[in-house]
N, C-alpha and C. Protein backbone atom coordinates (compact mmCIF):
# COMPACT_ATOMS: atom_id res chain seq x y z
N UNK A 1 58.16 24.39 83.87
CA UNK A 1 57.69 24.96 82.63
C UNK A 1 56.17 25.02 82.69
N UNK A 2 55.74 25.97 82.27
CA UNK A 2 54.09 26.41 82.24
C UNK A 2 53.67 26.31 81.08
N UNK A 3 52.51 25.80 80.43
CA UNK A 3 51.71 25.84 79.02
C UNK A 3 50.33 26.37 79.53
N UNK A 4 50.33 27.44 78.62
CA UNK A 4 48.68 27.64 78.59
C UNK A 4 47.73 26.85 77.75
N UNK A 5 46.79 26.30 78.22
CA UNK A 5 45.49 25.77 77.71
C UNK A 5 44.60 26.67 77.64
N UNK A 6 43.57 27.30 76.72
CA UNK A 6 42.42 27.86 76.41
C UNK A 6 41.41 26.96 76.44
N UNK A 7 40.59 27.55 77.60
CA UNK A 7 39.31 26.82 77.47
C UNK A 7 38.20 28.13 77.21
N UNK A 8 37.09 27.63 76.30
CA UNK A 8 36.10 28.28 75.94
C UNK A 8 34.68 28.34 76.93
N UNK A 9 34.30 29.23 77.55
CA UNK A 9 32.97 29.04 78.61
C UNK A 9 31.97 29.68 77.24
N UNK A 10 30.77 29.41 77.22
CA UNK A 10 29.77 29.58 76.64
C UNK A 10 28.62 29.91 77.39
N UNK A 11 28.15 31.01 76.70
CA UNK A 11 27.25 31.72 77.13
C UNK A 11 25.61 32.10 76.31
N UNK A 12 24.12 31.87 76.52
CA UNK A 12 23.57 32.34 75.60
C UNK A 12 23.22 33.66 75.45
N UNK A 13 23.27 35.08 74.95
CA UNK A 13 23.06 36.43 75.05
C UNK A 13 21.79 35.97 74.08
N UNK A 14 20.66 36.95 74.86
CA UNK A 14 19.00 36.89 74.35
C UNK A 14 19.42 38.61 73.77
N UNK A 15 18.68 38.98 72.50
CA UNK A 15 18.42 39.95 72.15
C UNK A 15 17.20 40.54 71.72
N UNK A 16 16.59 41.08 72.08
CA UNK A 16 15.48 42.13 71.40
C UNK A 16 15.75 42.98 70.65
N UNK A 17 15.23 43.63 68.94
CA UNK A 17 16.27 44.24 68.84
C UNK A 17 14.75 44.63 67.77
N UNK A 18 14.56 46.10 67.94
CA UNK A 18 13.46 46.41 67.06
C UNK A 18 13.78 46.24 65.60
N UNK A 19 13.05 45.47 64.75
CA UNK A 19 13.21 45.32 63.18
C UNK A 19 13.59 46.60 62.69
N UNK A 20 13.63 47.62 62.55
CA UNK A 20 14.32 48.58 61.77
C UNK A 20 15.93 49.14 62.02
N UNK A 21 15.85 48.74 63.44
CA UNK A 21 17.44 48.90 64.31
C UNK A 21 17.84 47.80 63.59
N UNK A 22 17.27 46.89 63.61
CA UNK A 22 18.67 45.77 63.47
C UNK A 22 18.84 45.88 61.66
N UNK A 23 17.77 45.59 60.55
CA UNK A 23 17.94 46.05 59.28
C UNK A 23 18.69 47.47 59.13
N UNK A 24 18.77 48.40 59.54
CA UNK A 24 20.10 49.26 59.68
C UNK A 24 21.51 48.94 60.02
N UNK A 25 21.70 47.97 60.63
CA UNK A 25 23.10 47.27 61.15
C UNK A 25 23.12 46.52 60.23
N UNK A 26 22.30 45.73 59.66
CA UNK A 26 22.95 44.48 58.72
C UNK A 26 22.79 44.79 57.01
N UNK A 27 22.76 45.95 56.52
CA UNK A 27 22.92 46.84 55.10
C UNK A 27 23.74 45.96 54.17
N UNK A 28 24.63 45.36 54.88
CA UNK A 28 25.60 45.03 54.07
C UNK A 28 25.85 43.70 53.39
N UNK A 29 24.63 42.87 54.12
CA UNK A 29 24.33 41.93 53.71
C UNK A 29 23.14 41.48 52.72
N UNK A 30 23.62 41.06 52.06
CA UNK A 30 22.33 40.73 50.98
C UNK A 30 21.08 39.93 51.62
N UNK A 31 21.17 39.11 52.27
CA UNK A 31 19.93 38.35 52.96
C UNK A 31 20.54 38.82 54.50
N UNK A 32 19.54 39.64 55.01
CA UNK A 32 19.70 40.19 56.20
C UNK A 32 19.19 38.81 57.08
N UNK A 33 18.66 38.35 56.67
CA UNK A 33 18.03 36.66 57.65
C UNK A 33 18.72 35.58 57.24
N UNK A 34 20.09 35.91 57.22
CA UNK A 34 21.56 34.80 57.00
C UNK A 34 21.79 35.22 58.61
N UNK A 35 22.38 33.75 59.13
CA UNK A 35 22.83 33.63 60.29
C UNK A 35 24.48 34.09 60.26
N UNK A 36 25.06 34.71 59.61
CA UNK A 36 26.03 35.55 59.00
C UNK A 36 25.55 37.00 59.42
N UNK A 37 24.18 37.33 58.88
CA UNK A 37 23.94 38.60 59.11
C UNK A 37 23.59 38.95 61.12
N UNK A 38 22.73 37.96 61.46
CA UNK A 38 22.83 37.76 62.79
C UNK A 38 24.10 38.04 63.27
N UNK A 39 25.08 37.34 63.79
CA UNK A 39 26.42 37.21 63.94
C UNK A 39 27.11 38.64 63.97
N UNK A 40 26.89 39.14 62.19
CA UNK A 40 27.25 40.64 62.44
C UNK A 40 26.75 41.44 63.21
N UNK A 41 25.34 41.38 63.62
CA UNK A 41 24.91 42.22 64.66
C UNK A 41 24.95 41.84 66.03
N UNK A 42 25.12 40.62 66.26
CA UNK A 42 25.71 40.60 67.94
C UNK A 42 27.45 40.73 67.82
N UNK A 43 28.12 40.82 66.96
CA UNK A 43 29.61 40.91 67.31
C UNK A 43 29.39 42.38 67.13
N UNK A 44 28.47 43.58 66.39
CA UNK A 44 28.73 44.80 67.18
C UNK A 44 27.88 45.44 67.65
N UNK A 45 27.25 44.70 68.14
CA UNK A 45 26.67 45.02 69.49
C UNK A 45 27.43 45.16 70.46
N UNK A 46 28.10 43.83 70.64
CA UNK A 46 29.26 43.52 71.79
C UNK A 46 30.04 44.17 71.64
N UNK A 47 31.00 44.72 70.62
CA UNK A 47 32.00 45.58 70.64
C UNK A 47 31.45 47.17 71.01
N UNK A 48 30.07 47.60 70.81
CA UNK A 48 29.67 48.70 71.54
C UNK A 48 29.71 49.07 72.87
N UNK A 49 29.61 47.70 73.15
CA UNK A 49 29.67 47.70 74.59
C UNK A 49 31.01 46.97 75.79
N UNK A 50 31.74 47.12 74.66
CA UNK A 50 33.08 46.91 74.45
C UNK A 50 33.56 45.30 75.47
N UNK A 51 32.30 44.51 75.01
CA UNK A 51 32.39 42.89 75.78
C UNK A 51 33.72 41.95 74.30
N UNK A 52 34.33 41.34 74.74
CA UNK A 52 35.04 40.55 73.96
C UNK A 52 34.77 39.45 73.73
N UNK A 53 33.96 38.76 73.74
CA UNK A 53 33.05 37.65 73.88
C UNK A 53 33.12 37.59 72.27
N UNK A 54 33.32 35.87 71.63
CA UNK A 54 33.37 35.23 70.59
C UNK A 54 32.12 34.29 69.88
N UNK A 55 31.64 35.39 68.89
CA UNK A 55 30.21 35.58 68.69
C UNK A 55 30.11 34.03 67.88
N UNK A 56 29.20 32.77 68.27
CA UNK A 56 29.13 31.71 67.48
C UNK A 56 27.76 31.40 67.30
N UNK A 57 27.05 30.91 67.20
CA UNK A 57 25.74 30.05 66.28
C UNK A 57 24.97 31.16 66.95
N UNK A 58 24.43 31.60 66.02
CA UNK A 58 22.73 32.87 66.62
C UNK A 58 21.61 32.31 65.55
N UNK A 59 20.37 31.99 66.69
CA UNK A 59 19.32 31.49 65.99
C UNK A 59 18.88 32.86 66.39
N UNK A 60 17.66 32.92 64.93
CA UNK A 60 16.69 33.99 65.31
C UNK A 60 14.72 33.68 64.98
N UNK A 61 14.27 35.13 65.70
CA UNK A 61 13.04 34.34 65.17
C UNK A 61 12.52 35.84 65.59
N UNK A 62 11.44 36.10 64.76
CA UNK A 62 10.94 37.80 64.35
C UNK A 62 9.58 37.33 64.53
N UNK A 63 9.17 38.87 64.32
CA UNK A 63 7.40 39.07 64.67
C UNK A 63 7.53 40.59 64.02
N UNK A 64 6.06 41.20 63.63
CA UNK A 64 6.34 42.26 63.18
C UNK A 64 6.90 43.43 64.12
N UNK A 65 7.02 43.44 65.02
CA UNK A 65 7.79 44.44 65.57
C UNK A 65 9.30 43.93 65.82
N UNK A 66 9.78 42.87 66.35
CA UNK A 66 11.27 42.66 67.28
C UNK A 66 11.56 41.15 66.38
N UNK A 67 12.67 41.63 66.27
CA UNK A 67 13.87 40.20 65.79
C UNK A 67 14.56 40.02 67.34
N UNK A 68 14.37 38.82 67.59
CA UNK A 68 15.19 38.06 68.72
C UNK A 68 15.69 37.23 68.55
N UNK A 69 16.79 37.43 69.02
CA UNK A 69 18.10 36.51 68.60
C UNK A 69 18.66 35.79 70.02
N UNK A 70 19.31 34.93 69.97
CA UNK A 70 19.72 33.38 70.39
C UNK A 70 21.10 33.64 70.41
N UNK A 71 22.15 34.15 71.22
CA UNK A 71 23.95 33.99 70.56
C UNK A 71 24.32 33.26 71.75
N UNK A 72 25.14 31.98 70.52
CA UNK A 72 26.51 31.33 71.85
C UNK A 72 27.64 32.25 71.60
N UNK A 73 27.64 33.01 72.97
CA UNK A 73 29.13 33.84 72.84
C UNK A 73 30.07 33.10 73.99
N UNK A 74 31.20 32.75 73.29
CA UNK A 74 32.37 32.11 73.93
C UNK A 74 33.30 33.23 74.69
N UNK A 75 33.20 32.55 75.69
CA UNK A 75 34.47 33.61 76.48
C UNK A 75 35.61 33.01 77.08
N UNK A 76 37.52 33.42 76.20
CA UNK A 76 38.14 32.38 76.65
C UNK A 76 38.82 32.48 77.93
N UNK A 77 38.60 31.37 78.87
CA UNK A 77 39.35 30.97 79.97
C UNK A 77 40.18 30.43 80.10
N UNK A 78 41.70 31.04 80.63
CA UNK A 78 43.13 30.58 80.40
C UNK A 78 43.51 29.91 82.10
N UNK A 79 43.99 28.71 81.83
CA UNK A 79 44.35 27.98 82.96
C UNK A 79 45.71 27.26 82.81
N UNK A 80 46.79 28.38 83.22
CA UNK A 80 47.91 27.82 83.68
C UNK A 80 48.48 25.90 84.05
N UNK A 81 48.82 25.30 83.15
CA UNK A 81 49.16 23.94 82.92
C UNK A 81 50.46 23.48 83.46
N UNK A 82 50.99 22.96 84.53
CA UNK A 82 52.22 22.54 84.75
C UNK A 82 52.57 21.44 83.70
N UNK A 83 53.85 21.20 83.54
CA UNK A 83 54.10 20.34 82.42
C UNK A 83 54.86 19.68 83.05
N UNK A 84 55.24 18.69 83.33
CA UNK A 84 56.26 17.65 83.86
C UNK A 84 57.48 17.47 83.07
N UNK A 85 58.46 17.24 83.65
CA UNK A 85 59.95 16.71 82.73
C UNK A 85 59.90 15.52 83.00
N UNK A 86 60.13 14.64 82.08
CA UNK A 86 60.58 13.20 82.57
C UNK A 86 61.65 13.01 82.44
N UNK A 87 62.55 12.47 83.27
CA UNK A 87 64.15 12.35 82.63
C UNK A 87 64.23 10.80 82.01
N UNK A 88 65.12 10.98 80.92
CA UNK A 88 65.66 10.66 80.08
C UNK A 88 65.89 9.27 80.49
């Protein structure tokens, strides 16, 4: 008998992302400098570029031209588990 285990690899993705590009992606958020609003813009980013990667903690930090962002994106790794029987 086989069980899958999910393991998570973590990754940091650096972004540059000119201040008016990225305030166009995040409209929908009331405080565009919520790490919520971050998040939304690297999960579609990544889906633009059609990566599946599991968008978690994004620090950011701006200047007047570029917001750069910080993402742990998780990517899951499946590793086949033998399971033992013990008899009875």
């Amino acid at each position: 008998m086989h069980s899958n285990e999910t393991t998570l690899q973590v990754y940091h993705r650096y972004f540059k992302i000119p201040v008016e590009r990225y305030l166009n992606t995040v409209t929908d958020f009331l405080d565009p400098w919520d790490e919520r609003a971050y998040q939304h813009f690297v999960h579609q980013h990544l889906k633009t570029i059609d990566d599946h990667g599991i968008v978690g903690m994004v620090r950011q930090d701006k200047d007047e031209n570029y917001v750069y962002l910080d993402a742990a994106v998780r990517y899951p790794i499946n590793h086949p588990t033998d399971i033992e029987k013990i008899s009875d």
